[in-house]
N, C-alpha and C. Protein backbone atom coordinates (compact mmCIF):
# COMPACT_ATOMS: atom_id res chain seq x y z
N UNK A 1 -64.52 69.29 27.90
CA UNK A 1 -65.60 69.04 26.99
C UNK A 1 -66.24 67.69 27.32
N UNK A 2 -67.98 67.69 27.19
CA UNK A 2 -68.08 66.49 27.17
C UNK A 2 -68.24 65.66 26.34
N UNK A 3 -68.91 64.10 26.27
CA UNK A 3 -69.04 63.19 25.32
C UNK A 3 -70.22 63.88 24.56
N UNK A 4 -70.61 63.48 23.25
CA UNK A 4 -71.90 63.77 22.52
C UNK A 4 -72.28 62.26 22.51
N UNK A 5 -73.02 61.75 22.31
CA UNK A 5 -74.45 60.68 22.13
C UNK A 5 -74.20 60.89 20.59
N UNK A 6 -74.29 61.51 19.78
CA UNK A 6 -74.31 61.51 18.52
C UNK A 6 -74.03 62.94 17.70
N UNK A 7 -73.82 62.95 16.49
CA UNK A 7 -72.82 64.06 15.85
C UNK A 7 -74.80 65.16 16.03
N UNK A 8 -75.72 64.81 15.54
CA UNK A 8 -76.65 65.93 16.11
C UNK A 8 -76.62 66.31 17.12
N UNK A 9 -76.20 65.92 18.23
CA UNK A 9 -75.74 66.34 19.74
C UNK A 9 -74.57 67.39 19.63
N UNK A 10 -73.82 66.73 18.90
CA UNK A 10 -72.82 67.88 18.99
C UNK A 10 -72.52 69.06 18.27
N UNK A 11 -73.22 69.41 17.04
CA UNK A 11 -73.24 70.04 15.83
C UNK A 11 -73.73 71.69 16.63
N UNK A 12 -74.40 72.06 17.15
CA UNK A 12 -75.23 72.87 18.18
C UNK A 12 -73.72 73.13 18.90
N UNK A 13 -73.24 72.38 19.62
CA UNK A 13 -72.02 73.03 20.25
C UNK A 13 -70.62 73.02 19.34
N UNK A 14 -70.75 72.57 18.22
CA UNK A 14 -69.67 72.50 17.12
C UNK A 14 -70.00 74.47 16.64
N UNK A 15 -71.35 74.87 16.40
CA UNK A 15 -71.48 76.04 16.36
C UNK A 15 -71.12 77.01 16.93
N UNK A 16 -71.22 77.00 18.07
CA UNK A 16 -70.98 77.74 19.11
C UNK A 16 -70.05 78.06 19.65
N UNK A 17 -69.16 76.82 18.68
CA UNK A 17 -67.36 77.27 18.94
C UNK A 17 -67.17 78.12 17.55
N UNK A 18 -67.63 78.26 17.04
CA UNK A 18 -67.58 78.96 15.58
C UNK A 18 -68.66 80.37 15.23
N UNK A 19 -68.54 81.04 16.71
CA UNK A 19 -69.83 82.54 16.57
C UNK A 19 -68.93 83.54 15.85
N UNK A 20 -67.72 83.51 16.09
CA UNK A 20 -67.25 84.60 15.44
C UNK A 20 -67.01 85.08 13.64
N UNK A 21 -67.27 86.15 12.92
CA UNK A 21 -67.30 85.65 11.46
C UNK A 21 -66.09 85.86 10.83
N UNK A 22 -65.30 86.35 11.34
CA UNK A 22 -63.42 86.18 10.60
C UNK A 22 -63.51 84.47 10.69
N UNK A 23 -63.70 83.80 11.86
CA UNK A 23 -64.05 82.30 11.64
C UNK A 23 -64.09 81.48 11.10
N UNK A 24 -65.26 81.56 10.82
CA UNK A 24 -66.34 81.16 10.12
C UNK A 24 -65.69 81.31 8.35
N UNK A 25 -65.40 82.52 8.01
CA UNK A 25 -64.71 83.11 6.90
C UNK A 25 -63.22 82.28 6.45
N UNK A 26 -62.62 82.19 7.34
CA UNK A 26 -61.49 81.32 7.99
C UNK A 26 -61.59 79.84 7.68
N UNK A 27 -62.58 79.54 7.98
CA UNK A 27 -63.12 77.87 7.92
C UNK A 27 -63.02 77.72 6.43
N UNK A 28 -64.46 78.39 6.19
CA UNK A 28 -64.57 78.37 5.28
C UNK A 28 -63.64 78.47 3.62
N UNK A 29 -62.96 79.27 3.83
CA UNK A 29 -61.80 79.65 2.62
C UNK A 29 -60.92 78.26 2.74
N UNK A 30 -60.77 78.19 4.11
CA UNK A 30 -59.93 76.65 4.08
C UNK A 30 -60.58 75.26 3.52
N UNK A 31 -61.64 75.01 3.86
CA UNK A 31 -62.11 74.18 3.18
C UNK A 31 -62.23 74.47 1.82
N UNK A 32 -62.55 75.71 1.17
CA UNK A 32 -62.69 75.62 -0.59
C UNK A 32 -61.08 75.06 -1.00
N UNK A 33 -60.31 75.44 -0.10
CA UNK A 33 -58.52 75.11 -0.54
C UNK A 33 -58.51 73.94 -0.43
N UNK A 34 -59.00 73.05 0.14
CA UNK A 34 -59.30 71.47 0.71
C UNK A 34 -59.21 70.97 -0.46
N UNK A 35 -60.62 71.45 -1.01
CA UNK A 35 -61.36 70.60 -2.14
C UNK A 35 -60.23 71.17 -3.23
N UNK A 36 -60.16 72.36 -3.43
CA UNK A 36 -59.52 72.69 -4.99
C UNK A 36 -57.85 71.83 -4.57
N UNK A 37 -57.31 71.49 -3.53
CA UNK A 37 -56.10 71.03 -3.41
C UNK A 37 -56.42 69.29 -3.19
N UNK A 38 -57.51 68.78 -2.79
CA UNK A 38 -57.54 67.25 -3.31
C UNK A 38 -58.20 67.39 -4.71
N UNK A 39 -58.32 68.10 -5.76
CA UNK A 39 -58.72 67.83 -7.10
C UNK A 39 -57.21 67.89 -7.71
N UNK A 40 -56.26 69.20 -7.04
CA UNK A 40 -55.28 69.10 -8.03
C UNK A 40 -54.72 67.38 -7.85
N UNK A 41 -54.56 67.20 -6.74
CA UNK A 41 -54.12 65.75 -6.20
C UNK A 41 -54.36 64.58 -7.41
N UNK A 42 -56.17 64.57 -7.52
CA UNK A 42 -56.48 63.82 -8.23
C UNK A 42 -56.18 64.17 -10.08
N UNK A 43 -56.14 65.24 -10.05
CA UNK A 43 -55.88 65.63 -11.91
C UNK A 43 -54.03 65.42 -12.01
N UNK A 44 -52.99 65.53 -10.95
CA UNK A 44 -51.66 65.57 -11.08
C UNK A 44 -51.43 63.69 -10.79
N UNK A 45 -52.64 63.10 -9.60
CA UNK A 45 -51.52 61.88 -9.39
C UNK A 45 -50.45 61.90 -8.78
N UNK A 46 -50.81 62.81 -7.75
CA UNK A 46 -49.69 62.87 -6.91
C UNK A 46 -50.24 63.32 -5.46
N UNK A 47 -50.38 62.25 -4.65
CA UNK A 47 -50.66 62.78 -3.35
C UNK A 47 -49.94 63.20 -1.87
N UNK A 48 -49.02 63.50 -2.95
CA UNK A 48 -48.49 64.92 -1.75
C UNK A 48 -49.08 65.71 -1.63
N UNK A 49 -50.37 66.28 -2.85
CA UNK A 49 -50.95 67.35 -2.78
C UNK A 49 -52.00 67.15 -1.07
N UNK A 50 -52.33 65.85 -1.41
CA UNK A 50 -53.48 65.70 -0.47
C UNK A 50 -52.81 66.27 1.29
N UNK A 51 -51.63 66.34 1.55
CA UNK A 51 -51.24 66.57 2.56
C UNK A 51 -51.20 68.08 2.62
N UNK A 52 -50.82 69.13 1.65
CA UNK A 52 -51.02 70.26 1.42
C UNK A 52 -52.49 70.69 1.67
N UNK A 53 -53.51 69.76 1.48
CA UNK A 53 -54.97 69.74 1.01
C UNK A 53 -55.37 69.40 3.23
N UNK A 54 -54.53 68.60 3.64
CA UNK A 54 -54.55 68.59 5.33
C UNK A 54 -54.37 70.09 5.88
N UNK A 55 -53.10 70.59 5.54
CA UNK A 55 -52.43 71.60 5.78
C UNK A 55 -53.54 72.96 6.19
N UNK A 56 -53.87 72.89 4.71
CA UNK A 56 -54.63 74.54 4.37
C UNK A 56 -55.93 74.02 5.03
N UNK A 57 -56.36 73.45 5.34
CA UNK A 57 -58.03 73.01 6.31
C UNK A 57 -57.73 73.31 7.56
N UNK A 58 -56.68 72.52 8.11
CA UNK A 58 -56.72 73.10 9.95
C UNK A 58 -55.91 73.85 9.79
N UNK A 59 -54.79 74.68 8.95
CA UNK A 59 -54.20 76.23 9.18
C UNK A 59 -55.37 76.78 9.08
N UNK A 60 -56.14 77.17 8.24
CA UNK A 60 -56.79 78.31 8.53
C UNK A 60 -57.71 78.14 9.24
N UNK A 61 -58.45 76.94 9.60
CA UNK A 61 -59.27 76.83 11.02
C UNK A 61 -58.77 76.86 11.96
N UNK A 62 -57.40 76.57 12.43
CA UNK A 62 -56.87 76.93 13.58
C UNK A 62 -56.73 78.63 13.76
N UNK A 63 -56.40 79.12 12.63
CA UNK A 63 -56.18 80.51 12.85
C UNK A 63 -57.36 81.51 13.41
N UNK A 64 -58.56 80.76 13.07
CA UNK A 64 -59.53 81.34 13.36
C UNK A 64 -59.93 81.14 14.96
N UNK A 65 -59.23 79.79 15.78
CA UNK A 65 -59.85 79.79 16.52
C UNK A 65 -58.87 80.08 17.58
N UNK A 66 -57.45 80.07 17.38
CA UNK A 66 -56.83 81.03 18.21
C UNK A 66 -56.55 82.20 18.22
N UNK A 67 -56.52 83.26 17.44
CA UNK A 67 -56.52 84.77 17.13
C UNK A 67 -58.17 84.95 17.45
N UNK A 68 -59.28 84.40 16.60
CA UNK A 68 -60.31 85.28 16.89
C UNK A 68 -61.54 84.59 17.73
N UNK A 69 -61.68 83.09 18.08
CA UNK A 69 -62.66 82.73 18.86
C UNK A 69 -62.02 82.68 20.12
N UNK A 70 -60.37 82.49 20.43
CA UNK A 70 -59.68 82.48 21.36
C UNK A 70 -60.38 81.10 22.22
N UNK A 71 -60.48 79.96 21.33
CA UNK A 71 -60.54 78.92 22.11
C UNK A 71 -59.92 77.82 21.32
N UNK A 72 -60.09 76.88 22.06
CA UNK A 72 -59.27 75.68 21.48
C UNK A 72 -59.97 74.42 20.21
N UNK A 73 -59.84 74.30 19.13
CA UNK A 73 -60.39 73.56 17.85
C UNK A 73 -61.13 72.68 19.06
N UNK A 74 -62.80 71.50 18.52
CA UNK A 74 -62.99 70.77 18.78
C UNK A 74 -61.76 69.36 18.14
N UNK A 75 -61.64 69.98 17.36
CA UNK A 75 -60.37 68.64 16.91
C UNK A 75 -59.75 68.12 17.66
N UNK A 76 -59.21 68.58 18.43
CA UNK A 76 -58.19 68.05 19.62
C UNK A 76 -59.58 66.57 20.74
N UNK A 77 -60.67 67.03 21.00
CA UNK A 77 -61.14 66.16 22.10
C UNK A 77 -62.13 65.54 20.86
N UNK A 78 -62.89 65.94 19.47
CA UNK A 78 -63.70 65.30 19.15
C UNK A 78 -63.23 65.20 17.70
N UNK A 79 -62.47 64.59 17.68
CA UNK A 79 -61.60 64.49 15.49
C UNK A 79 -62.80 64.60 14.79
N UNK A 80 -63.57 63.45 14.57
CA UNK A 80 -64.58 62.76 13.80
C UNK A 80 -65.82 63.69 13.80
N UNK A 81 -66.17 64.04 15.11
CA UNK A 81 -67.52 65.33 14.81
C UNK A 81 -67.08 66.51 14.24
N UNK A 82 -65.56 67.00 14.93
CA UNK A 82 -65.16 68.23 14.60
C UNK A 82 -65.22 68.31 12.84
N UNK A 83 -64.43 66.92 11.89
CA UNK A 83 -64.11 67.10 11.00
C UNK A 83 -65.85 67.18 9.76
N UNK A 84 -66.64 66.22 10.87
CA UNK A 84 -67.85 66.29 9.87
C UNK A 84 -68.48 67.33 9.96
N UNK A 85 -68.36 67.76 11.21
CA UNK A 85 -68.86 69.52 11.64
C UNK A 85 -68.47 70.95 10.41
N UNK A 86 -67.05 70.56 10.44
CA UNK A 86 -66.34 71.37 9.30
C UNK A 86 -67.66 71.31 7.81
N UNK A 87 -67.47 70.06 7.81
CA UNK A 87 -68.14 69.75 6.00
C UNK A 87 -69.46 70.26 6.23
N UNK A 88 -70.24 70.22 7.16
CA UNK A 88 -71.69 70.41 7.59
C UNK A 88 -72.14 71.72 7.82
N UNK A 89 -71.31 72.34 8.34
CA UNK A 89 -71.06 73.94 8.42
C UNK A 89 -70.89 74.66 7.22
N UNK A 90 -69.62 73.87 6.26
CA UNK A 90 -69.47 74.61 5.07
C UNK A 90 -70.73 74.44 4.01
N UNK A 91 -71.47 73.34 4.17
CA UNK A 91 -72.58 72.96 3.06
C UNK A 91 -73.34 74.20 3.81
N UNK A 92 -73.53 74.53 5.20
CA UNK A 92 -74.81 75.16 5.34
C UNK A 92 -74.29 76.72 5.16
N UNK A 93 -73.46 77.40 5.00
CA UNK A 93 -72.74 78.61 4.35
C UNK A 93 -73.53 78.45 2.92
N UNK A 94 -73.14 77.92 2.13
CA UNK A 94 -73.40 77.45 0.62
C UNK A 94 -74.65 77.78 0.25
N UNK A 95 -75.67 76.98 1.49
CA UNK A 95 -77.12 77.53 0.96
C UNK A 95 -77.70 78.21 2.17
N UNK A 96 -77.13 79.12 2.45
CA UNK A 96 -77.33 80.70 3.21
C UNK A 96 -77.70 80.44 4.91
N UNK A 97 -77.67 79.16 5.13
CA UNK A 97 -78.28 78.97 7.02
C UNK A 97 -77.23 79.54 7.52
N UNK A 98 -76.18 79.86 7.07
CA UNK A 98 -75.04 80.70 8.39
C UNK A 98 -74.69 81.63 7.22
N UNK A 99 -74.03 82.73 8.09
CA UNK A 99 -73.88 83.84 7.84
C UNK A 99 -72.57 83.93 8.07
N UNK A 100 -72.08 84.71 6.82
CA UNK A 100 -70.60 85.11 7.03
C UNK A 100 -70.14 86.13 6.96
């Protein structure tokens, strides 16, 4: 993989690792577990949850991208785009620019 210049540089190929829609579906469900598992965090006061709240985000994005895109997470070469990619992807699900 190469370097991006900036996270709009990379967002276009952050997609493109994410064509498939079990995926995408995948991503997605994980991130709603994200959020509903850092709220329990914050309503219990206890952040062990927040590690559970790690857990269920890259399990089920990983699952998606080795069973059904059959490639390897940007996480591994790009943390920081991959992870804002995640949030940026899921907002654009939300108000209908991707399809699931």
């Amino acid at each position: 993989m190469s370097r991006f210049a900036s996270f709009r540089a990379f967002y276009p190929f952050y997609l493109d690792e994410h064509r498939h829609p079990v995926s995408r579906r995948l991503h997605f469900i994980g991130s709603c577990g994200v959020l509903l598992l850092v709220a329990v965090a914050i309503v219990r006061g206890h952040p062990g949850w927040l590690l559970a709240a790690l857990g269920c985000g890259y399990g089920f994005a990983w699952v998606g991208h080795f069973f059904f895109e059959k490639n390897r997470p940007a996480t591994f070469q790009h943390p920081f785009y991959s992870f804002a990619g995640d949030w940026v992807m899921f907002w654009d699900i939300l108000r209908g620019r991707i399809r699931l």
